[in-house]
C-alpha atoms as a PDB file:
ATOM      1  CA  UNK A   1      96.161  90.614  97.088  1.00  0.00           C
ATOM      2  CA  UNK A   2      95.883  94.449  97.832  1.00  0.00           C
ATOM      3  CA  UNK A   3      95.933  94.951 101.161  1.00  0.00           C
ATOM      4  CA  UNK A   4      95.015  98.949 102.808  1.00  0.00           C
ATOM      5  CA  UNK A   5      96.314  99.339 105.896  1.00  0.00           C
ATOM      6  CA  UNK A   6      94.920 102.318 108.570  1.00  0.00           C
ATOM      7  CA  UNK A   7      97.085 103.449 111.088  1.00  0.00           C
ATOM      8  CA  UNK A   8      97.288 106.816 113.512  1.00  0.00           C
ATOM      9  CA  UNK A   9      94.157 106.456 115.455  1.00  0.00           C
ATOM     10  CA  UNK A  10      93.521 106.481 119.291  1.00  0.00           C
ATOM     11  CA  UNK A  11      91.688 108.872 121.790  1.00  0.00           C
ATOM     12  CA  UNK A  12      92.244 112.447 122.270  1.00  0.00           C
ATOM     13  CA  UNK A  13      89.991 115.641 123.691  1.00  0.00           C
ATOM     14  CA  UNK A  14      88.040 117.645 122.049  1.00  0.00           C
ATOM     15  CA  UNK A  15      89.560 120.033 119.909  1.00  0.00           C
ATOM     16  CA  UNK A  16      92.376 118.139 119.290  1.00  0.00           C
ATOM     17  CA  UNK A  17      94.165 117.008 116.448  1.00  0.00           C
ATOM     18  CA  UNK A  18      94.944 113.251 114.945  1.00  0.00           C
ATOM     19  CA  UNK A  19      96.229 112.227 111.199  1.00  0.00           C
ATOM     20  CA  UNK A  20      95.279 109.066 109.803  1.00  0.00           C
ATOM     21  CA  UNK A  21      97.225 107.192 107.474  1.00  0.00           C
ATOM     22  CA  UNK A  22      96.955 104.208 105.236  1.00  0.00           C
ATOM     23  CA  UNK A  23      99.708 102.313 103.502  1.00  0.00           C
ATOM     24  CA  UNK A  24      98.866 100.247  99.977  1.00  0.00           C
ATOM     25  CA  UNK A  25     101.093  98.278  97.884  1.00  0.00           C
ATOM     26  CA  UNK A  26      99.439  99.339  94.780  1.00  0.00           C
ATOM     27  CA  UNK A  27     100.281 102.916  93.080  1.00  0.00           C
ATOM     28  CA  UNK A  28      97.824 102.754  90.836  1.00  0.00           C
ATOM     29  CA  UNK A  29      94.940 104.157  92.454  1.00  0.00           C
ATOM     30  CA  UNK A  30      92.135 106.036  90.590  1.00  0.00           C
ATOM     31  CA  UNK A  31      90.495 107.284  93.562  1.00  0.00           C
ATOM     32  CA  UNK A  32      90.945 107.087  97.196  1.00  0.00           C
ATOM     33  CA  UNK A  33      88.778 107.947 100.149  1.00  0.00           C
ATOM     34  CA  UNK A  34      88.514 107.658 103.634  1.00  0.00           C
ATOM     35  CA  UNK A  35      84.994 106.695 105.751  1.00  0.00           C
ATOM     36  CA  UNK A  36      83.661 106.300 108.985  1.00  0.00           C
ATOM     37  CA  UNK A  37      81.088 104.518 110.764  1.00  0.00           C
ATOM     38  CA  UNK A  38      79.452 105.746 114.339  1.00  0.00           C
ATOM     39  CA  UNK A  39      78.479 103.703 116.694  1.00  0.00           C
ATOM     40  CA  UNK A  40      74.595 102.768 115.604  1.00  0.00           C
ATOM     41  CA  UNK A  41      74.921 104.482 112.663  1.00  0.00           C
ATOM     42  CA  UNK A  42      75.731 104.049 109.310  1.00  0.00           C
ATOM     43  CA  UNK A  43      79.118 104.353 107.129  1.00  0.00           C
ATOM     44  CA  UNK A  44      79.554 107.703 106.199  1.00  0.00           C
ATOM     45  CA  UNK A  45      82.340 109.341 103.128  1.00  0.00           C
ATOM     46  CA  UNK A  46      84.484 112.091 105.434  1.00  0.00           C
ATOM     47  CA  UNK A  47      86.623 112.469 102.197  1.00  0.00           C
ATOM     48  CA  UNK A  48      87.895 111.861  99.049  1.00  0.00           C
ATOM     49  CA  UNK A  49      90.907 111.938  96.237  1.00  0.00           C
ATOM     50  CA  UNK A  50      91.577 111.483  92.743  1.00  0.00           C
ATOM     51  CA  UNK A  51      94.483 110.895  91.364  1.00  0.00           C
ATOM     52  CA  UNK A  52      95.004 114.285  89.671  1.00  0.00           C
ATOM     53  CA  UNK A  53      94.430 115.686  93.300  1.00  0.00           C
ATOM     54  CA  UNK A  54      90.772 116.769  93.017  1.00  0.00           C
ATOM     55  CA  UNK A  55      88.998 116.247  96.474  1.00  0.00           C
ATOM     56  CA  UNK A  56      85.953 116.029  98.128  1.00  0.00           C
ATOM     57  CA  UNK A  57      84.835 116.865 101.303  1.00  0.00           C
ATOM     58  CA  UNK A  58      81.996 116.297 104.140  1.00  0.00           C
ATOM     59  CA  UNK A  59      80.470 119.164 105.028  1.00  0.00           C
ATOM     60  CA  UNK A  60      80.807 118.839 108.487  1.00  0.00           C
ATOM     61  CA  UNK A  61      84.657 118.426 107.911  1.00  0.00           C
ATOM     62  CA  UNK A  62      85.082 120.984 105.604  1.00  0.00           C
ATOM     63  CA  UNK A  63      87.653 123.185 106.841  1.00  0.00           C
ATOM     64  CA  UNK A  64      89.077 120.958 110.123  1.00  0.00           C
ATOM     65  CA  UNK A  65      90.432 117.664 107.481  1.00  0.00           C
ATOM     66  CA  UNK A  66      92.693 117.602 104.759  1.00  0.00           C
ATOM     67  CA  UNK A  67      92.667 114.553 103.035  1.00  0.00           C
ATOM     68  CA  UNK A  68      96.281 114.240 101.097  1.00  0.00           C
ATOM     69  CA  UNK A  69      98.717 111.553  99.404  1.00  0.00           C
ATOM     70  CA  UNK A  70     101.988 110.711  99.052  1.00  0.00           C
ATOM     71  CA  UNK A  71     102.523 108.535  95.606  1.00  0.00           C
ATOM     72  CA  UNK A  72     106.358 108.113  96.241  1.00  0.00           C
ATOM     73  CA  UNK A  73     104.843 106.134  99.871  1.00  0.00           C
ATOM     74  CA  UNK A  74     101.990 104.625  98.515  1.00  0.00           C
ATOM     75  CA  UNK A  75      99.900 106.213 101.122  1.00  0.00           C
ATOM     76  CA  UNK A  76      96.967 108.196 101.942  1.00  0.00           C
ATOM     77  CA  UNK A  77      96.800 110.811 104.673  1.00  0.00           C
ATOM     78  CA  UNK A  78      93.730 112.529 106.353  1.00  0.00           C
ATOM     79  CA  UNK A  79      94.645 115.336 108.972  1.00  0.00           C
ATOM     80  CA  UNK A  80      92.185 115.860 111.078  1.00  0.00           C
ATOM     81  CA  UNK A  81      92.112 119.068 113.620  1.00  0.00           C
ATOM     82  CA  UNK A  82      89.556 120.373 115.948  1.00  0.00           C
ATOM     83  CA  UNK A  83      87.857 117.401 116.331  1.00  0.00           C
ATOM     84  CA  UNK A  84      84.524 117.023 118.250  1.00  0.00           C
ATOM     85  CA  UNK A  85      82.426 114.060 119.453  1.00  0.00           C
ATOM     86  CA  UNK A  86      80.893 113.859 116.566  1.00  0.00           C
ATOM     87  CA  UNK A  87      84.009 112.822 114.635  1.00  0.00           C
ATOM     88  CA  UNK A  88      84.501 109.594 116.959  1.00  0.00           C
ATOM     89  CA  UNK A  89      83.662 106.307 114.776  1.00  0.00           C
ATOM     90  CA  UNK A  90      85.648 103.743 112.943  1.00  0.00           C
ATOM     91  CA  UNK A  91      87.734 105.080 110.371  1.00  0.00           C
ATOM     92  CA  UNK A  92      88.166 102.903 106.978  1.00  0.00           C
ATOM     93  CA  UNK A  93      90.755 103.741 104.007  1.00  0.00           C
ATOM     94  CA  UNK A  94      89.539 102.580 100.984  1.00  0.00           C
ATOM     95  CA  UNK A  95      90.979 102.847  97.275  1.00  0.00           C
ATOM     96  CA  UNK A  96      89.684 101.934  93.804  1.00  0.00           C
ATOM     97  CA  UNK A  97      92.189 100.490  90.730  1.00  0.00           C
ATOM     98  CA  UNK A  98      89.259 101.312  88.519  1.00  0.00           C
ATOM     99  CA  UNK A  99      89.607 103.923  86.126  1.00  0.00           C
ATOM    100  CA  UNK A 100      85.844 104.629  85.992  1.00  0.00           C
ATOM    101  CA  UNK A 101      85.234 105.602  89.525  1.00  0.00           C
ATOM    102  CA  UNK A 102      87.043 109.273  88.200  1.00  0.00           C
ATOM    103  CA  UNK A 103      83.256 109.566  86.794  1.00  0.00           C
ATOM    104  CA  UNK A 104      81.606 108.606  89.940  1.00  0.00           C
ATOM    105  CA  UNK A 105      83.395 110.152  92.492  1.00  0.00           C
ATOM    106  CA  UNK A 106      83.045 112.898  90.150  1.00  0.00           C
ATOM    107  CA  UNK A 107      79.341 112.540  90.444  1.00  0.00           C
ATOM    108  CA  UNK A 108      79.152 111.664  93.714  1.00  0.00           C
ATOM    109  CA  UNK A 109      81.183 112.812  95.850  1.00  0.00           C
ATOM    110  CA  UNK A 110      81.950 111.121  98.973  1.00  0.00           C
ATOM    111  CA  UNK A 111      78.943 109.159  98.622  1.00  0.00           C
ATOM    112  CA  UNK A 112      80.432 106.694  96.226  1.00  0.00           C
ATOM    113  CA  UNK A 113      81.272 103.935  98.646  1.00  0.00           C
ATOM    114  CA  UNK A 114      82.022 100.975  95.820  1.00  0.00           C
ATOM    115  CA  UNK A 115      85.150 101.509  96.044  1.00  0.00           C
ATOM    116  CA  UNK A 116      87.014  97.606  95.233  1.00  0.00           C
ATOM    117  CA  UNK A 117      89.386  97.812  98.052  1.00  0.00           C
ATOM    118  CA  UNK A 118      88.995  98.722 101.735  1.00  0.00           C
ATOM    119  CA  UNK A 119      90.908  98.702 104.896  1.00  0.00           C
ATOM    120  CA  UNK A 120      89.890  97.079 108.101  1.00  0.00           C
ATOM    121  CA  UNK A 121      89.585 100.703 110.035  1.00  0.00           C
ATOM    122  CA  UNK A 122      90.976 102.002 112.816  1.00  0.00           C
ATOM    123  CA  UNK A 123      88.961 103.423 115.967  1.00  0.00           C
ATOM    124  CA  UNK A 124      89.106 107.339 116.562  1.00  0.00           C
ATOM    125  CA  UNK A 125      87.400 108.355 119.979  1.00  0.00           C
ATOM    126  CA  UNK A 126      86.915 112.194 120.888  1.00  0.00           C
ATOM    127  CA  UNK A 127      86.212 112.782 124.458  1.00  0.00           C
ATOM    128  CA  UNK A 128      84.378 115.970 125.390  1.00  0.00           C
END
């Protein structure tokens, strides 16, 4: 069984910087993505990467992460710098072995959230 595990969260100011990571045993991954969820709100795509390095972005991220991967480690990265309140929330990896979510990420962005396998999220807090 695939597992996705998140690591590099915790609690830092505003304006600061954290990078996420998440470790798989597969290396086989068509797409990869990371998400968050608020407090009282809803699970949200921050980013996203296909496997011939094509990403996607949030717009409120856009320019502060970098979502990356490293085949060779099997893992996923997301840096994330100047980060705000906004950005606290729990953060899920999530990856997809299917070759036909190149199509729908393609079409959707980081609002394709089917993706078949899914970490159990780590929690980012930003204090002001």
């Amino acid at each position: 069984q695939e597992q996705l595990v998140e690591s590099g969260g915790g609690s830092v100011q505003a304006g600061g910087s954290l990078r996420l990571s998440c470790e798989g045993s597969e290396d086989t991954y068509y797409c990869m993505g990371w998400f968050r969820q608020a407090p009282g709100k809803e699970r949200e795509g921050v980013a996203a990467i296909l496997s011939d390095g094509t990403t996607a972005y949030r717009d409120s991220v856009k320019g502060r992460f970098t979502i990356s991967q490293d085949n060779a480690k099997n893992t996923l990265y997301l840096q994330m710098n100047n980060l705000t309140s906004e950005d606290t929330g729990m953060y899920y990896c999530a990856g997809d072995l299917r070759q036909g979510c190149l199509a729908l990420v393609g079409k959707w962005g980081i609002g394709y959230y089917a993706m078949d396998h899914w970490g159990k999220g780590i929690l980012v807090t930003i204090s002001s």
